[in-house]
Protein backbone atom coordinates (compact mmCIF):
# COMPACT_ATOMS: atom_id res chain seq x y z
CA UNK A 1 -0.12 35.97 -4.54
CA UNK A 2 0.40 33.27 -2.27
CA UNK A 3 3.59 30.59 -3.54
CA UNK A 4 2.63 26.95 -3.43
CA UNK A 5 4.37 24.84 -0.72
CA UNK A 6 7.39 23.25 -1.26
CA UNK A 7 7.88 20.03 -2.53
CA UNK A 8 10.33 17.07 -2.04
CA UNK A 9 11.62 16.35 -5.43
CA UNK A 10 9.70 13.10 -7.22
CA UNK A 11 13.25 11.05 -7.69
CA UNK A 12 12.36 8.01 -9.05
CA UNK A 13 8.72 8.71 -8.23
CA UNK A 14 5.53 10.18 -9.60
CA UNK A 15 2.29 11.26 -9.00
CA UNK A 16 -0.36 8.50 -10.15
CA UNK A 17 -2.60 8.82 -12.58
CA UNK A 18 -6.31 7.06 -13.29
CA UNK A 19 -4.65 5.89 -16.88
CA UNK A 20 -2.17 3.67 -14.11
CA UNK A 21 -5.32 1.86 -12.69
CA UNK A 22 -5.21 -1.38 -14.18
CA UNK A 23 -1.33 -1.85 -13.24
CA UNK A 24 -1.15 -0.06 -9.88
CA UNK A 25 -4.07 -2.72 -9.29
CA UNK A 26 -1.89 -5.60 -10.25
CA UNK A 27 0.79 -4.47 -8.02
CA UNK A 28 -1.10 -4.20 -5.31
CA UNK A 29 -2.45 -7.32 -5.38
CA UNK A 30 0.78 -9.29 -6.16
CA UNK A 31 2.75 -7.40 -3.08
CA UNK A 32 -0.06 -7.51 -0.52
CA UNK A 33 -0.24 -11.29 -1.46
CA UNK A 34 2.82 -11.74 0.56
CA UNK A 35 1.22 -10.00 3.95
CA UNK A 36 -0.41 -12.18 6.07
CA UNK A 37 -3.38 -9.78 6.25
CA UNK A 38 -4.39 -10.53 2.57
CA UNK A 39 -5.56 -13.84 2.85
CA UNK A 40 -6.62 -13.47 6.20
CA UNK A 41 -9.01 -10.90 4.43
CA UNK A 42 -9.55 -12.49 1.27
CA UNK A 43 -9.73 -16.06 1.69
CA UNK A 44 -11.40 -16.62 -1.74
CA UNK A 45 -8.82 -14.80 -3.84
CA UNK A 46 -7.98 -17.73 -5.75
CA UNK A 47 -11.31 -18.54 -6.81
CA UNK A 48 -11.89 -14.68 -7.38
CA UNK A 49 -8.66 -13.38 -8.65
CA UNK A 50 -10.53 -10.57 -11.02
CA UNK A 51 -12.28 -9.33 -8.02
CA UNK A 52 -8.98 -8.29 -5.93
CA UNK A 53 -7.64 -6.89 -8.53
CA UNK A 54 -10.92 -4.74 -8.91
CA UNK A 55 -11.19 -3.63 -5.19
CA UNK A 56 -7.61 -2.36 -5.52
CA UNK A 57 -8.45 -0.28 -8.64
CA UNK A 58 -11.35 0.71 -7.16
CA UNK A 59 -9.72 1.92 -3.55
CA UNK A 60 -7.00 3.65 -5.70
CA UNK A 61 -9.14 5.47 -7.85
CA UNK A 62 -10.47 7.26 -4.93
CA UNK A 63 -7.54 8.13 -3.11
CA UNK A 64 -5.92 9.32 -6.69
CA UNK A 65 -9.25 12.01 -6.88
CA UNK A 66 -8.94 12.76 -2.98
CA UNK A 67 -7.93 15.96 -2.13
CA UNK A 68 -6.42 14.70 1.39
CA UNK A 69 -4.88 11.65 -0.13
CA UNK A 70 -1.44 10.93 -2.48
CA UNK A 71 -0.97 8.57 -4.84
CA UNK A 72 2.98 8.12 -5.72
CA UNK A 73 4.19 5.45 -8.80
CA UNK A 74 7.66 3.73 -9.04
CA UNK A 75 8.68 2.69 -12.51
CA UNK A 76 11.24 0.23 -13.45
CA UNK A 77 12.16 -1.50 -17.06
CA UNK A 78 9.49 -4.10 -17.62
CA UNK A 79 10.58 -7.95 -16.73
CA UNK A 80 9.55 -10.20 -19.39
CA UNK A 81 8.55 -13.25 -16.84
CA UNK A 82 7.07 -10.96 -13.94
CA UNK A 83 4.01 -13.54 -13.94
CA UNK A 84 6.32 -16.19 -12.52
CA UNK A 85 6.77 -14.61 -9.48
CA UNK A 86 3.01 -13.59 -8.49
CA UNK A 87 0.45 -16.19 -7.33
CA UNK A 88 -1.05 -18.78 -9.88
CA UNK A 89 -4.04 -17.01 -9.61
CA UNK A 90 -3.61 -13.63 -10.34
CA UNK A 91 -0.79 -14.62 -12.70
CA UNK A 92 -3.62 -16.46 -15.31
CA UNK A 93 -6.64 -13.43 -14.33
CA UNK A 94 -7.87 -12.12 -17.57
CA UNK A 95 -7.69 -8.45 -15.85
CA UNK A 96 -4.20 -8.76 -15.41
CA UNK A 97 -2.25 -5.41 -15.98
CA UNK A 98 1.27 -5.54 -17.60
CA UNK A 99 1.24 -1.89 -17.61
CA UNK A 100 2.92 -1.62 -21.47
CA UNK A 101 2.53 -1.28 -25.19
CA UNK A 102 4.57 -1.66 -27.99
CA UNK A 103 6.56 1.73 -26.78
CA UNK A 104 6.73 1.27 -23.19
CA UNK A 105 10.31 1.51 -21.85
CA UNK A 106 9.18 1.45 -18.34
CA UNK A 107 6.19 0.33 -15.79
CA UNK A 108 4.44 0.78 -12.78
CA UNK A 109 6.18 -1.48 -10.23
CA UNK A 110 5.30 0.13 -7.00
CA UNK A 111 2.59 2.06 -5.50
CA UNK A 112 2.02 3.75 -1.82
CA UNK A 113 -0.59 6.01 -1.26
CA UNK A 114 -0.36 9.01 1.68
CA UNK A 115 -3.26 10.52 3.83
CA UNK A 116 -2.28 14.35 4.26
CA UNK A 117 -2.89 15.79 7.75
CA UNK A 118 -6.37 17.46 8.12
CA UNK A 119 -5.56 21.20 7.68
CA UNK A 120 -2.39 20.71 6.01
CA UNK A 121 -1.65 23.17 3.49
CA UNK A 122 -0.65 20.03 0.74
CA UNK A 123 -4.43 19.17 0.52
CA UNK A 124 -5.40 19.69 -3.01
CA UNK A 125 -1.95 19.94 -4.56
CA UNK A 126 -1.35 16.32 -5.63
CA UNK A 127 -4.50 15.50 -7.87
CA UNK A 128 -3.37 15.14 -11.71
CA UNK A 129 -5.00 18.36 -13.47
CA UNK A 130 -4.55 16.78 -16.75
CA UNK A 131 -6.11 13.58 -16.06
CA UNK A 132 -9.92 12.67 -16.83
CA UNK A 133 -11.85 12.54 -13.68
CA UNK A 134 -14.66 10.28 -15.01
CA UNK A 135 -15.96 7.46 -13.07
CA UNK A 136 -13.88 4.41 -13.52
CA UNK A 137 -15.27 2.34 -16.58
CA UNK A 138 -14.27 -1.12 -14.99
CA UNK A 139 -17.13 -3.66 -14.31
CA UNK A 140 -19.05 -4.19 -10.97
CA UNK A 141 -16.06 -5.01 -7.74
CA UNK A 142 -17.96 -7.78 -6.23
CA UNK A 143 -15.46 -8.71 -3.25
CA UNK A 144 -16.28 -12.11 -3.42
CA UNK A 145 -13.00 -12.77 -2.63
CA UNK A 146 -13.40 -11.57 1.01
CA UNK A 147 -14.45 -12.32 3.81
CA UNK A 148 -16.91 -10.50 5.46
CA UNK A 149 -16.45 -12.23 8.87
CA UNK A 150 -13.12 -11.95 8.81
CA UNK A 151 -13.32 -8.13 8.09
CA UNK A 152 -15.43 -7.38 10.77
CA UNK A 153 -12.97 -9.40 13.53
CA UNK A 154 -9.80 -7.83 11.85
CA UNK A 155 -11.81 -4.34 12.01
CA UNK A 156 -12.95 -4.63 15.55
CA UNK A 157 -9.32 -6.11 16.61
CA UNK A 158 -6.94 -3.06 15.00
CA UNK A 159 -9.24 0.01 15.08
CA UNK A 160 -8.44 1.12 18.73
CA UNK A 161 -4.97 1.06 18.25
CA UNK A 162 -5.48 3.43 14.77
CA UNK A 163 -8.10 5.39 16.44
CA UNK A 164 -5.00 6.26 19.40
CA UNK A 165 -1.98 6.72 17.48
CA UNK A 166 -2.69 7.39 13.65
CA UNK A 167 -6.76 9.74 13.99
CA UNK A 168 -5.72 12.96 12.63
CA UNK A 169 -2.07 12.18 11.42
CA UNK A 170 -0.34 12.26 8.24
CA UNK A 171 -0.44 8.66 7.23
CA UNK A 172 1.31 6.12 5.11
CA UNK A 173 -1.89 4.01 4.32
CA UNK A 174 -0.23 1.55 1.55
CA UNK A 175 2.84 0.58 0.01
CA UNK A 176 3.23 -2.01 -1.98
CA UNK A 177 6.03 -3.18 -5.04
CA UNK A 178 5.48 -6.08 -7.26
CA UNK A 179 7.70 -9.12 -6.06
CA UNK A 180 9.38 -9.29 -9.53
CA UNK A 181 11.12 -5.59 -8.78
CA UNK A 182 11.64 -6.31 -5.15
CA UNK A 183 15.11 -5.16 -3.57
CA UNK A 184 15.99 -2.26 -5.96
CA UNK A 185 15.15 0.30 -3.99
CA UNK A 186 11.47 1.22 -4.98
CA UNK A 187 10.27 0.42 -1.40
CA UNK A 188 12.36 2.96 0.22
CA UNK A 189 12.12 5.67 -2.20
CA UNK A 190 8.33 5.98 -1.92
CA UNK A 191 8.59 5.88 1.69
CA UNK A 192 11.54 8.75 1.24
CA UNK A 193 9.30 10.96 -0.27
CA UNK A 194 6.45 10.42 2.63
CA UNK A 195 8.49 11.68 5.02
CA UNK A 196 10.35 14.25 3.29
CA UNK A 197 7.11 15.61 2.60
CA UNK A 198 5.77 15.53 6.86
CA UNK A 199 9.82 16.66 7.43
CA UNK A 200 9.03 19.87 5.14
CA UNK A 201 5.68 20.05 7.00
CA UNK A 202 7.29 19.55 10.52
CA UNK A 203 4.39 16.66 11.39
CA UNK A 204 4.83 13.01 12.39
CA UNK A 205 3.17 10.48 9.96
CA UNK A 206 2.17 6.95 10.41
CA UNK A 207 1.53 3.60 9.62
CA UNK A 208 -0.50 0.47 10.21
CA UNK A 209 1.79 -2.52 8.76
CA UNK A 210 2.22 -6.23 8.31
CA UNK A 211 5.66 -6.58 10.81
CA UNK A 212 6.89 -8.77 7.63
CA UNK A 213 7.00 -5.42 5.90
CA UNK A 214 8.01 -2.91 8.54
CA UNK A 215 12.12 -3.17 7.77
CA UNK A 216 11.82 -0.35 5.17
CA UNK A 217 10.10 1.94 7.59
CA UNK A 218 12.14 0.99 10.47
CA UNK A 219 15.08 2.27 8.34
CA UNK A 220 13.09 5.54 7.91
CA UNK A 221 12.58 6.43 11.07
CA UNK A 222 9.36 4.97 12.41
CA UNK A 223 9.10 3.42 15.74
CA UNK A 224 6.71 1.01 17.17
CA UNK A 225 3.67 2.15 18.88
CA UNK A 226 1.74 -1.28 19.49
CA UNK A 227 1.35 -4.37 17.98
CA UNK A 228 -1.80 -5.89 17.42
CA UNK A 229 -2.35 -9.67 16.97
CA UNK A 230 -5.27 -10.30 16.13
CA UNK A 231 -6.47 -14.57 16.11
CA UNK A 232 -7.01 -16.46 13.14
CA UNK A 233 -10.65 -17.99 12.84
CA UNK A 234 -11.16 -21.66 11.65
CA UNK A 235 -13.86 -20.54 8.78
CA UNK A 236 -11.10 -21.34 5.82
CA UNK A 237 -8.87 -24.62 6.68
CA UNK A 238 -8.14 -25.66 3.08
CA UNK A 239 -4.54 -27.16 2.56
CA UNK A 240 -2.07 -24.73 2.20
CA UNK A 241 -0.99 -24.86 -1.44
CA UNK A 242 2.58 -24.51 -2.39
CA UNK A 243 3.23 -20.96 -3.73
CA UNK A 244 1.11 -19.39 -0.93
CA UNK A 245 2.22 -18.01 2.43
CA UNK A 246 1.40 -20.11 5.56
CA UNK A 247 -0.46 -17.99 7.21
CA UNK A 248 -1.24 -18.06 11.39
CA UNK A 249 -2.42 -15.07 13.47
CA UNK A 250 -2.17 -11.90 11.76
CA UNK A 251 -0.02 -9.04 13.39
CA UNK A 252 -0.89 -5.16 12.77
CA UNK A 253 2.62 -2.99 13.55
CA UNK A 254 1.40 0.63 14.19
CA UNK A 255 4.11 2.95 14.26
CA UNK A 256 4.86 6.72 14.33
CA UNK A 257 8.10 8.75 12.71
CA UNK A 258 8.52 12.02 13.99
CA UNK A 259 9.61 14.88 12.31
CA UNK A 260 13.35 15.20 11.97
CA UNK A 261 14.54 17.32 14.72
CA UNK A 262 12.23 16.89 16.77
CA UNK A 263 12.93 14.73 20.24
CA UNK A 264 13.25 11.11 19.51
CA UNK A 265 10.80 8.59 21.46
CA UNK A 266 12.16 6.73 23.77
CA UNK A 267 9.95 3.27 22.80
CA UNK A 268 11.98 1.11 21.05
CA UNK A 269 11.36 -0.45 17.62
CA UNK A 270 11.77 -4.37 16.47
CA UNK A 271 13.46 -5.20 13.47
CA UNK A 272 11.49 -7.64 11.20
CA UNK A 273 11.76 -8.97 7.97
CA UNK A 274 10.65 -6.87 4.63
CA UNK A 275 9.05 -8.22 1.63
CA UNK A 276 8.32 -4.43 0.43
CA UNK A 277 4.67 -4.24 1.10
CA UNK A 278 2.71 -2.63 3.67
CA UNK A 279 -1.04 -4.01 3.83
């Protein structure tokens, strides 16, 4: 009988679960907040705060039944005034997920989520056997916080440079960590995992990133394949308001880490600020 592959060991990690939903949702959508893509892609968020959330539960309920995809969890001790430090919005939705109960000693605080190589022999492995695999019970996602326009320009502008470097890879496809638990570390050991995981595979993975939020893979290994700027429209020209990002052009860092040992590239990567999420 045929051994399962080996794994990299889940330090300060975990495999998701569906019963994380509500919370991974929440930390999605108070990290991405900070990338410039977000509101270049949801320009109604504020008006529609229940909706992100509900788009993020609903893209990471799929990946967390995918064969092909990962789902990994950091956990930290809970903060008492997280709110304060996510956008007035989300902080007041009703749908909110705080991720604890009366015994909780620790949350959800960061998420990424990991496309497996087509043919890899990890497909399959990662899906929680113990969890229910019923539909999720969470009203309609009506993603009237986006923008449709804007999704087709931002669509049209990044998908060559995908389609050439990251079609058929391993991929990092999200990483985010709730700005309340930034810079402990929660960033880096999700994206440790990732690419311990293509290292015990011997594959390059990849990513698609805000540059704001490229540091942490930088420091991993992954170097800079193009950058993609792609022009902000004039649909949405409402006053900035004060805990919000300004937000110009939006910038799409694709990158590549290969395998360790293998030869390193000899295109150079650009250092850039992190704010621990990866849109």
């Amino acid at each position: 009988m045929l051994s399962e592959p080996q794994l990299p060991p889940f330090d300060g990690v975990r495999l998701a679960t569906t019963k994380d939903l509500p919370r991974i949702a929440t930390v999605a959508a108070a990290g991405f907040f900070w990338s410039p893509t977000f509101r270049f892609q949801r320009p109604y968020y504020a008006q529609y705060p229940t909706d992100t959330i509900l788009s993020y539960q609903k893209e990471y309920h799929s990946a967390i039944l995918d064969p092909a995809c990962i789902v990994l969890v950091a956990e930290d001790a809970p903060i008492e005034s997280e709110t304060e430090s996510v956008y007035e919005a989300l902080r007041v939705a009703p749908v909110y997920g705080h991720g604890k109960d009366a015994s909780s000693r620790k949350v959800v605080v960061g998420v990424a989520s990991i496309v497996i190589k087509p043919g890899s022999c990890y497909i399959g492995l990662f899906q929680t056997r113990t969890d229910p695999l019923e539909p999720c019970t969470v009203s309609k996602n009506l993603n009237r916080d986006q923008c449709p326009l804007q999704n087709a320009i931002y669509n049209e502008a990044t998908s060559p440079a995908k389609a050439k470097y990251l079609a058929g890879q391993m991929r990092l496809a999200t990483l985010a960590v709730h700005p309340a638990y930034w810079r402990r570390g929660h960033a880096t050991r999700l994206v440790s995992w990732c690419t311990r995981l293509a290292d015990l595979e011997g594959v390059p993975v990849g990513i698609s990133a805000a540059p704001m939020g490229a540091t942490v893979a930088i420091k991993a290994g992954f170097e800079e394949r193009e950058l993609v700027r792609v022009k902000r429209t004039t649909v949405h020209e409402d006053p900035t308001p004060k805990d919000e990002p300004n937000v110009g052009d939006v910038e799409l860092w694709v990158a590549i880490r290969r395998p360790t040992g293998s030869p390193a590239s000899n295109e150079s990567a650009t250092s850039t600020d992190s704010q621990e999420s990866l849109p």
